[in-house]
PDB file of N, CA and C in Angstrom:
ATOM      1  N   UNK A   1       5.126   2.058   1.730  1.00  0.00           N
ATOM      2  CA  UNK A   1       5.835   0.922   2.204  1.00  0.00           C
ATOM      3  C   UNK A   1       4.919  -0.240   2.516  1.00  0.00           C
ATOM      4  N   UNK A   2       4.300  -0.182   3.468  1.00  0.00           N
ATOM      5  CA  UNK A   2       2.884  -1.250   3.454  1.00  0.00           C
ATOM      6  C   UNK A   2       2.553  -1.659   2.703  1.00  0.00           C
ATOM      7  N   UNK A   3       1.745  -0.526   1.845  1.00  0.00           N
ATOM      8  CA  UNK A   3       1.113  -1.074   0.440  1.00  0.00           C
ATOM      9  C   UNK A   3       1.890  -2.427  -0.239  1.00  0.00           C
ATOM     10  N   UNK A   4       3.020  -1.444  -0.463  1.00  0.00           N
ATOM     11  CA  UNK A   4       3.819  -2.015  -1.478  1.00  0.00           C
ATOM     12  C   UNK A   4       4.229  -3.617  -1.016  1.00  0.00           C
ATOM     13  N   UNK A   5       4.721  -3.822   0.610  1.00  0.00           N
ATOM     14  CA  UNK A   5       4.903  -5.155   0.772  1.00  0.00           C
ATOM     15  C   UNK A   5       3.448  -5.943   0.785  1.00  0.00           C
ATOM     16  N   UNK A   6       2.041  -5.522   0.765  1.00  0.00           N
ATOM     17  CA  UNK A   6       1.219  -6.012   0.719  1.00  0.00           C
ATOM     18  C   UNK A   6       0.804  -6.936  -0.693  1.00  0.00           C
ATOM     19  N   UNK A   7       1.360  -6.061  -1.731  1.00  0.00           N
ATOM     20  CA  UNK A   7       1.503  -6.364  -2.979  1.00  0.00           C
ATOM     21  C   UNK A   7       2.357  -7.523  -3.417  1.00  0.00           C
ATOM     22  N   UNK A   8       3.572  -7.263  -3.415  1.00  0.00           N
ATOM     23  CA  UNK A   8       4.776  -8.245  -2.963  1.00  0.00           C
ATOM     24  C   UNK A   8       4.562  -9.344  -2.305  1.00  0.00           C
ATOM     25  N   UNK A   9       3.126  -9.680  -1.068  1.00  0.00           N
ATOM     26  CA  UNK A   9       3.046 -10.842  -0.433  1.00  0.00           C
ATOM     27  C   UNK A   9       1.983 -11.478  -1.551  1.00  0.00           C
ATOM     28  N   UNK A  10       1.028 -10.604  -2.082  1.00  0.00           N
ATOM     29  CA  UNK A  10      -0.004 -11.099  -2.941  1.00  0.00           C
ATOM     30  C   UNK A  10       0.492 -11.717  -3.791  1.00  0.00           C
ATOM     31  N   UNK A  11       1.243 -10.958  -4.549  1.00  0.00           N
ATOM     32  CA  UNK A  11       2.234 -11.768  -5.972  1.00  0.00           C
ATOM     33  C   UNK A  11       2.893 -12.755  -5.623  1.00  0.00           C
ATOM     34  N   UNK A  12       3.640 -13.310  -4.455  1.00  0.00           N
ATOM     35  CA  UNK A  12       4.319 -14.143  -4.328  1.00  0.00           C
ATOM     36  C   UNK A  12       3.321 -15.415  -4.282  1.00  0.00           C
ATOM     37  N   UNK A  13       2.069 -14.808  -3.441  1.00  0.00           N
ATOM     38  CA  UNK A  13       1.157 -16.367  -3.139  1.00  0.00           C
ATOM     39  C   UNK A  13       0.437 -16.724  -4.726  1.00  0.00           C
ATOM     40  N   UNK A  14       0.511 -15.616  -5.808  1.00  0.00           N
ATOM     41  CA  UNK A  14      -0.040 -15.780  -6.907  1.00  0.00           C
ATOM     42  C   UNK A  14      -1.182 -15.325  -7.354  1.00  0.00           C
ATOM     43  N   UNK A  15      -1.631 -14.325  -6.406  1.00  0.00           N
ATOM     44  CA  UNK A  15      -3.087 -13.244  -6.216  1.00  0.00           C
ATOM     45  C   UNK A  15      -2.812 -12.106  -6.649  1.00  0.00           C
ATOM     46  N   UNK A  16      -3.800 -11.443  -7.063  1.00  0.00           N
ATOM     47  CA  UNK A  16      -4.088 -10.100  -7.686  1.00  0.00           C
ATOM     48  C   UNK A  16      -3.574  -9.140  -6.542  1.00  0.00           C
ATOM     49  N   UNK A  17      -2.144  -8.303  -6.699  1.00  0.00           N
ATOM     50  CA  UNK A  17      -2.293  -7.044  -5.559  1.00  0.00           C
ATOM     51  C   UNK A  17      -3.637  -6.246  -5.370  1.00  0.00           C
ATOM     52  N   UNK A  18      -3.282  -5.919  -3.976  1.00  0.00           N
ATOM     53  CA  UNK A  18      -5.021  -5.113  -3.848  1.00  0.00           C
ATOM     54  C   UNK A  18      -4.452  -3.825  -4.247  1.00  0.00           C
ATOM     55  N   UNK A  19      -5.394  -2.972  -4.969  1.00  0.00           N
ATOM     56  CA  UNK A  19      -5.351  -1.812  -5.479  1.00  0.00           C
ATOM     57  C   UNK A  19      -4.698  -0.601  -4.839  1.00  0.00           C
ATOM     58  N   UNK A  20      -4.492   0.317  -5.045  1.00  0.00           N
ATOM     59  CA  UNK A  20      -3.946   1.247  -4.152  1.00  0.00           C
ATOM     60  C   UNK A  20      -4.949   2.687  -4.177  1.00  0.00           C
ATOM     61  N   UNK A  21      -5.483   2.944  -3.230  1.00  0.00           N
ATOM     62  CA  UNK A  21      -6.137   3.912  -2.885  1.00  0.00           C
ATOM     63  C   UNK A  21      -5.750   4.660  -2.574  1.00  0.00           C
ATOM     64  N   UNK A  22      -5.430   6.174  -2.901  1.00  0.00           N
ATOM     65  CA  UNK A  22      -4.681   7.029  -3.061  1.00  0.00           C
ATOM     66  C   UNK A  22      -5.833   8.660  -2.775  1.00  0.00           C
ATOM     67  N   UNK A  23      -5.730   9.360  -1.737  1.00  0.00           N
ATOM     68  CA  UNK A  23      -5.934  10.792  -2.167  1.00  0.00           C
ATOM     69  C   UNK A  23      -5.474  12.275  -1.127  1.00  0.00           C
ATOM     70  N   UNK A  24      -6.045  12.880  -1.923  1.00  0.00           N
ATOM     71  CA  UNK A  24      -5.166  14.367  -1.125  1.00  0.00           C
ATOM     72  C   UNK A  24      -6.662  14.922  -0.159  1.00  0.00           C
ATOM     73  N   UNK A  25      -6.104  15.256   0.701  1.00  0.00           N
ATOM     74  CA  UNK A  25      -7.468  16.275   1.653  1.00  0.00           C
ATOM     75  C   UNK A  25      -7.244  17.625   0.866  1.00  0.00           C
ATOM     76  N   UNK A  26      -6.182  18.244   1.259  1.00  0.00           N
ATOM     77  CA  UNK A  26      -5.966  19.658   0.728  1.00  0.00           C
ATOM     78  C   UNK A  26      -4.185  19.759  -0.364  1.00  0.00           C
ATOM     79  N   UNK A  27      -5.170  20.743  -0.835  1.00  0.00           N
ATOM     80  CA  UNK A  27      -3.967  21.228  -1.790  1.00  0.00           C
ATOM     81  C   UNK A  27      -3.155  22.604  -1.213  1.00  0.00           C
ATOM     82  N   UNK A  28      -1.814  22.501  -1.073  1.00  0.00           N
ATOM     83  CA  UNK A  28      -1.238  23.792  -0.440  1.00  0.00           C
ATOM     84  C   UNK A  28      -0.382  24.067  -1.409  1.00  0.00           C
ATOM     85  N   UNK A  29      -0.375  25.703  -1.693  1.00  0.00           N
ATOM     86  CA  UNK A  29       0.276  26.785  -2.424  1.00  0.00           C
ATOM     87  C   UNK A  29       1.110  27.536  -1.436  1.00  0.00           C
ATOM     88  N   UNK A  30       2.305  27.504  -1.240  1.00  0.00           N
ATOM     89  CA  UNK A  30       3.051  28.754  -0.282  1.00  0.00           C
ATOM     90  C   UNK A  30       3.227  29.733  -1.697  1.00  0.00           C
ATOM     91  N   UNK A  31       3.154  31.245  -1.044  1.00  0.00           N
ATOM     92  CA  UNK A  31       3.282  32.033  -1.638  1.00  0.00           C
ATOM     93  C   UNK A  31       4.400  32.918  -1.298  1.00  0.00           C
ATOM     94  N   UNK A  32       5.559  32.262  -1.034  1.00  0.00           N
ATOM     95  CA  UNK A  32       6.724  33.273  -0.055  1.00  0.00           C
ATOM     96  C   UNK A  32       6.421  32.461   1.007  1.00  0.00           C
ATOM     97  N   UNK A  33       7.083  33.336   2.303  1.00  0.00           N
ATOM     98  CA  UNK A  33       6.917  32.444   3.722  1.00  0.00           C
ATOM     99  C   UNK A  33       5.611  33.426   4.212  1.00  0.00           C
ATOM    100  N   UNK A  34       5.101  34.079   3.850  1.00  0.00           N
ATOM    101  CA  UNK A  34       4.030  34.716   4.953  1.00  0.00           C
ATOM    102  C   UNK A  34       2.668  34.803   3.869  1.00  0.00           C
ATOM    103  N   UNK A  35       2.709  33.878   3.453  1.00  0.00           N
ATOM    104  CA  UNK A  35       1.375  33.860   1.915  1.00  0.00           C
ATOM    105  C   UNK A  35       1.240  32.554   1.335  1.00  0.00           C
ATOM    106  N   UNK A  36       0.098  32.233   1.015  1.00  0.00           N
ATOM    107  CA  UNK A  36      -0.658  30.889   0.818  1.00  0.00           C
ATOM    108  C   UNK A  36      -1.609  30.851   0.519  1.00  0.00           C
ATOM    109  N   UNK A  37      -1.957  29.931   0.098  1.00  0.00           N
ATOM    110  CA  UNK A  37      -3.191  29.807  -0.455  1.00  0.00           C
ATOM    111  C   UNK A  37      -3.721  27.935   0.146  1.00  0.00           C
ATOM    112  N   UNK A  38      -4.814  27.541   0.868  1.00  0.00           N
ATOM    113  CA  UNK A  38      -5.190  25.717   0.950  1.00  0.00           C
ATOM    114  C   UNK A  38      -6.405  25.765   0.113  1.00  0.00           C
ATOM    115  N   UNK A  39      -6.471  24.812  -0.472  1.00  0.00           N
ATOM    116  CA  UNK A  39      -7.825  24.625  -0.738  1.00  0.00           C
ATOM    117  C   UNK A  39      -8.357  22.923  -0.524  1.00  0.00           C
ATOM    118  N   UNK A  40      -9.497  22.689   0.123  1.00  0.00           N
ATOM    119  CA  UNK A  40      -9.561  21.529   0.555  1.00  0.00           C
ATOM    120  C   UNK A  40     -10.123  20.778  -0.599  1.00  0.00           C
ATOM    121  N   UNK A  41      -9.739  19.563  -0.915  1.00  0.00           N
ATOM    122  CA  UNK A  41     -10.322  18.604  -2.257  1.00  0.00           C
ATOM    123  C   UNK A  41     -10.931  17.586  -1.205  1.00  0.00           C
ATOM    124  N   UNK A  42     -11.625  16.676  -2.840  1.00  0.00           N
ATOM    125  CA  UNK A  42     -12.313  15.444  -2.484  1.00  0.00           C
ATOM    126  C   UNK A  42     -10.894  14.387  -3.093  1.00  0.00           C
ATOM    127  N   UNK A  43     -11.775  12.990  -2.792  1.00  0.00           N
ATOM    128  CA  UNK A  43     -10.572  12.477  -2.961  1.00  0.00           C
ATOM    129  C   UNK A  43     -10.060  12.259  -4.243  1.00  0.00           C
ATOM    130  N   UNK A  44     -11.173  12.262  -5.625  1.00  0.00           N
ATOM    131  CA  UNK A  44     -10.648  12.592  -6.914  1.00  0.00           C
ATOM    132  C   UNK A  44      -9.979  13.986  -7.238  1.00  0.00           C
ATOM    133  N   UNK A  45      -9.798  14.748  -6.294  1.00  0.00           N
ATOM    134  CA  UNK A  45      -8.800  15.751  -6.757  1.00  0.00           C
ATOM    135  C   UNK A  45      -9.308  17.046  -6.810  1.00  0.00           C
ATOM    136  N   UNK A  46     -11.214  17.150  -6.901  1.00  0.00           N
ATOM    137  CA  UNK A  46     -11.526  18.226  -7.471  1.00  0.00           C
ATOM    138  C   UNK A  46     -11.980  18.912  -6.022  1.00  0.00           C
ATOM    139  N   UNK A  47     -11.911  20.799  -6.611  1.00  0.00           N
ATOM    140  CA  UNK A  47     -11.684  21.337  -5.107  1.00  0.00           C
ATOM    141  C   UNK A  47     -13.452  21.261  -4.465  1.00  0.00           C
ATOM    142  N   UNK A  48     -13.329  21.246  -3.007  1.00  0.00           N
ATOM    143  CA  UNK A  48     -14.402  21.893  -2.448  1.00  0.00           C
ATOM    144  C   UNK A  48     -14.163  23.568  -2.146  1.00  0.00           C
ATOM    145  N   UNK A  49     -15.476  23.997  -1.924  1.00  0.00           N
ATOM    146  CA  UNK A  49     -15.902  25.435  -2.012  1.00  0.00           C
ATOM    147  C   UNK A  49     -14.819  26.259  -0.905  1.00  0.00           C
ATOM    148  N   UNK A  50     -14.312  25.519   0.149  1.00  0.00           N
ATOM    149  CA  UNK A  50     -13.669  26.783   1.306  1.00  0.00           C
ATOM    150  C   UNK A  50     -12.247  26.730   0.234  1.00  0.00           C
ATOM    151  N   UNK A  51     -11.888  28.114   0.840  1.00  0.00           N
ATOM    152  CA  UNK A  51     -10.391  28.159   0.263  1.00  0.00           C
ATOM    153  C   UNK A  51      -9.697  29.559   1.599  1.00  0.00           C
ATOM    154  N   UNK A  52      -8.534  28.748   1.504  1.00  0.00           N
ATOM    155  CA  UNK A  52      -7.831  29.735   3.503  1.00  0.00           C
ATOM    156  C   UNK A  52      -7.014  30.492   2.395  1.00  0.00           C
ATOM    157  N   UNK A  53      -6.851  31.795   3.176  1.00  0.00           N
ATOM    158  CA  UNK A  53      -5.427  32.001   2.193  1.00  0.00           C
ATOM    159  C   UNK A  53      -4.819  33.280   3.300  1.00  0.00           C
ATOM    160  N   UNK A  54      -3.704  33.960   2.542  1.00  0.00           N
ATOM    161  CA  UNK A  54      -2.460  34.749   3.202  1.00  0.00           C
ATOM    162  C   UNK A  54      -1.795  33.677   4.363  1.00  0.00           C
ATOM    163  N   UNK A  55      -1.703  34.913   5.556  1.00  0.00           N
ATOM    164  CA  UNK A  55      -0.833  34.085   6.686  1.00  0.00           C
ATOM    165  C   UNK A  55      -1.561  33.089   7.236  1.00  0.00           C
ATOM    166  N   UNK A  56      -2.944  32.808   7.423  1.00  0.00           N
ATOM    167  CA  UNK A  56      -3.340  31.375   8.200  1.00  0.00           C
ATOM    168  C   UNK A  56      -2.937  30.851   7.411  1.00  0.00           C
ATOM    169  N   UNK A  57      -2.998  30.345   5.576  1.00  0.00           N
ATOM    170  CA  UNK A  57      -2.914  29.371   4.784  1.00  0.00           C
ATOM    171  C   UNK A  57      -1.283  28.776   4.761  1.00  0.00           C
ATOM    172  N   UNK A  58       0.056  30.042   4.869  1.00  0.00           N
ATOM    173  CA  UNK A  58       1.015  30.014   4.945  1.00  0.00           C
ATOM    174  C   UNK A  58       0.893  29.069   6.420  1.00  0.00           C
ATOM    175  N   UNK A  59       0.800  29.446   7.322  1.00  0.00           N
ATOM    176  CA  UNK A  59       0.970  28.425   8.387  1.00  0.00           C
ATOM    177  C   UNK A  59       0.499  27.405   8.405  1.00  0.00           C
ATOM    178  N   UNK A  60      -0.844  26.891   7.931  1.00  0.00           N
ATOM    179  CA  UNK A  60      -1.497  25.608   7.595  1.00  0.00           C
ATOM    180  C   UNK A  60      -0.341  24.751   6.788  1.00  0.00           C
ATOM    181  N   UNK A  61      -0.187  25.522   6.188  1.00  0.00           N
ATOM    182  CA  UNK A  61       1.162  24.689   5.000  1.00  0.00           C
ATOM    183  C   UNK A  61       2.448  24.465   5.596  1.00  0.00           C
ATOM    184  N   UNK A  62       3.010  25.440   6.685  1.00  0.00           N
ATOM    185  CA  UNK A  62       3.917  24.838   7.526  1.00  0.00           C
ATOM    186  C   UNK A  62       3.648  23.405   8.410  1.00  0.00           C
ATOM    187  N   UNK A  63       2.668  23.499   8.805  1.00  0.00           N
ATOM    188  CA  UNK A  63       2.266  22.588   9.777  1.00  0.00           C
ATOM    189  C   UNK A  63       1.999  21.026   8.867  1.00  0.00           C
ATOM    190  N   UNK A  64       1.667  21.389   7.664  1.00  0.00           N
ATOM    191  CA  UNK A  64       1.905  19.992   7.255  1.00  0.00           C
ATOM    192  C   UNK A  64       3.405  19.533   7.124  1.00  0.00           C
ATOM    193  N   UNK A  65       4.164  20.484   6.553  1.00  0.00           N
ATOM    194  CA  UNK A  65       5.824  19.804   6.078  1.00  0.00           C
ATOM    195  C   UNK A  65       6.290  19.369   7.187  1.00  0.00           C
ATOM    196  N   UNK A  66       5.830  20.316   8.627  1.00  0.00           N
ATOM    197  CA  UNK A  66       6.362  20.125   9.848  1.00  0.00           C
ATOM    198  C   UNK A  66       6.133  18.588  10.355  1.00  0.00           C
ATOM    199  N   UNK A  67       4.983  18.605  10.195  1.00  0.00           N
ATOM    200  CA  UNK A  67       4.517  17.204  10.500  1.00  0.00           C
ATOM    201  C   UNK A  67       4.897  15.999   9.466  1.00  0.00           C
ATOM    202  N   UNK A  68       4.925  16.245   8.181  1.00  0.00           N
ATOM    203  CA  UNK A  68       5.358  15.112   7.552  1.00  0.00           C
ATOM    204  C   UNK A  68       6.676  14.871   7.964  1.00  0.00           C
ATOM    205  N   UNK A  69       7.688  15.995   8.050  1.00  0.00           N
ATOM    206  CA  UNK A  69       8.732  15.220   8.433  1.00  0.00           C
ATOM    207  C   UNK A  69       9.112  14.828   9.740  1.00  0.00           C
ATOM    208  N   UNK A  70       7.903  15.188  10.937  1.00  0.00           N
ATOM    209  CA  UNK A  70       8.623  14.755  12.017  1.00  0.00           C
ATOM    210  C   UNK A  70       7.875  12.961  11.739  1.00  0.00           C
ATOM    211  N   UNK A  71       7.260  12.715  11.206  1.00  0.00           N
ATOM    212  CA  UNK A  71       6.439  11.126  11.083  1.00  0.00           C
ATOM    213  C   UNK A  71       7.390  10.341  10.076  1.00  0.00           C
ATOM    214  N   UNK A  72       8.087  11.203   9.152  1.00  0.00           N
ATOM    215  CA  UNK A  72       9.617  10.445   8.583  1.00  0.00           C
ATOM    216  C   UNK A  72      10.112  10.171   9.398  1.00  0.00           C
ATOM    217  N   UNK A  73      10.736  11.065  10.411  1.00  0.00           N
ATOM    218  CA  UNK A  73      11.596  10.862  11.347  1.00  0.00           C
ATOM    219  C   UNK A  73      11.120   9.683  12.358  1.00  0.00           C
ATOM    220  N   UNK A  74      10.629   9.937  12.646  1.00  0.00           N
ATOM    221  CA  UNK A  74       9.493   8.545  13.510  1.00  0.00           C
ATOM    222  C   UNK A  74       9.803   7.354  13.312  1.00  0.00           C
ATOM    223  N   UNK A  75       9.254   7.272  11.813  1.00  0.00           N
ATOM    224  CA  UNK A  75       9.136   6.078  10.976  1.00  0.00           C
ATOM    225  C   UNK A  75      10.435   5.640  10.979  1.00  0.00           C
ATOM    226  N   UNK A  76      11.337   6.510  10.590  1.00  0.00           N
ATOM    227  CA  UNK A  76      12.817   5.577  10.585  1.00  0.00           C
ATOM    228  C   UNK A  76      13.373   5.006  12.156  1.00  0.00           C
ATOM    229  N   UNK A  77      13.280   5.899  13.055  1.00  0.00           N
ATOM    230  CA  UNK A  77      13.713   5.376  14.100  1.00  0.00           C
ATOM    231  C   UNK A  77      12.862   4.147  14.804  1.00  0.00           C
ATOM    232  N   UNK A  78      11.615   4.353  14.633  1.00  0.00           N
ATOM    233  CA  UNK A  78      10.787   3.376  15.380  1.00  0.00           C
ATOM    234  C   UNK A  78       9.720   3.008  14.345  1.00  0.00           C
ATOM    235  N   UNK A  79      10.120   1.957  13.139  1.00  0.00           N
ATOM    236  CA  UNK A  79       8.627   1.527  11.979  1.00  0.00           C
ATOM    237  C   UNK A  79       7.358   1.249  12.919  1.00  0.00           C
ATOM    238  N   UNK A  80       7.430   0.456  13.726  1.00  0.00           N
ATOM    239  CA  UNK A  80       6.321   0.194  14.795  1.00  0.00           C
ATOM    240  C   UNK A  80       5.040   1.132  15.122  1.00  0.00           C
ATOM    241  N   UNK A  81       6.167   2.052  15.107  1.00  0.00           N
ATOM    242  CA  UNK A  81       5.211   3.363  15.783  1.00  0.00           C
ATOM    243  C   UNK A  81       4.312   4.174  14.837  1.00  0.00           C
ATOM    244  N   UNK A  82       4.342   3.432  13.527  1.00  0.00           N
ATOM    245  CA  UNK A  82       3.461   3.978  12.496  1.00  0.00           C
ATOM    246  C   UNK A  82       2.568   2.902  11.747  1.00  0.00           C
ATOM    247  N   UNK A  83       1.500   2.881  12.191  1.00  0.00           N
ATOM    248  CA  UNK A  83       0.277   2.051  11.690  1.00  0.00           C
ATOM    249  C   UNK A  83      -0.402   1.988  10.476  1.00  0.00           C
ATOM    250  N   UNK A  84      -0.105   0.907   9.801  1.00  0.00           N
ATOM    251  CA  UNK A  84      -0.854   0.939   8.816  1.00  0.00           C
ATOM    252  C   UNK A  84      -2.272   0.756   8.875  1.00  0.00           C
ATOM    253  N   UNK A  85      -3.319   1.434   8.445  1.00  0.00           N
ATOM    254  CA  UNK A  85      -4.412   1.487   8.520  1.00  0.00           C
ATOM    255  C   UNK A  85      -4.919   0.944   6.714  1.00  0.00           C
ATOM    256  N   UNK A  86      -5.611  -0.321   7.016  1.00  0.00           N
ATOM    257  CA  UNK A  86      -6.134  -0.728   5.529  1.00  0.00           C
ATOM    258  C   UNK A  86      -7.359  -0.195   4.954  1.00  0.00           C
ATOM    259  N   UNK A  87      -7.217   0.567   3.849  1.00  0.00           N
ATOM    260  CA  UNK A  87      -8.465   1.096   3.320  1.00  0.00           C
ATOM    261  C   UNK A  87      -8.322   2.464   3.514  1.00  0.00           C
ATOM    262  N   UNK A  88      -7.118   3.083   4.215  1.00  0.00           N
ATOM    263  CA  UNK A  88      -6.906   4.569   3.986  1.00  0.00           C
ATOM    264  C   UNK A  88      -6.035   4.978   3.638  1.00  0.00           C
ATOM    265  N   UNK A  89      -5.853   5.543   2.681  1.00  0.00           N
ATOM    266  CA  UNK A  89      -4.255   5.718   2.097  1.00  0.00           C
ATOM    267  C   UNK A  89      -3.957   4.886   1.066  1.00  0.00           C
TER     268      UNK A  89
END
């Protein structure tokens, strides 16, 4: 959302949008609900050496969906309350 109106203000004044910087920390595999697999990346995608797996990895992977959607939820009720930070994301 940011990004995107950041872009949208650029184009309107007649400037180049600024690029979009984009990456993943970890990659999560659920394997069922009690099995998983994380493996942590760089920000081009490729993995680093740790890799979690069974039930910690299964819960690591809960805890993200958990959290992404309570920061949806957030975001809709209160946009304010979610900061755009330039240069991350």
């Amino acid at each position: 959302g940011a990004h995107a109106a950041l872009a949208i203000a650029a184009d309107l004044r007649g400037e180049e949008p600024p690029p979009l910087r984009f990456g993943y920390v970890l990659q999560c595999v659920s394997l069922g609900r009690r099995d998983g697999v994380i493996q942590p990346v760089r920000a081009d995608d490729s993995p680093r050496a740790r890799v979690l797996t069974g039930r910690p990895a299964a819960y690591v992977k809960e805890q993200v969906v958990v959290s992404t959607v309570r920061m949806l939820r957030l975001a809709s009720r209160r946009p304010s309350a979610i900061r755009y930070v330039p240069g991350f994301g």
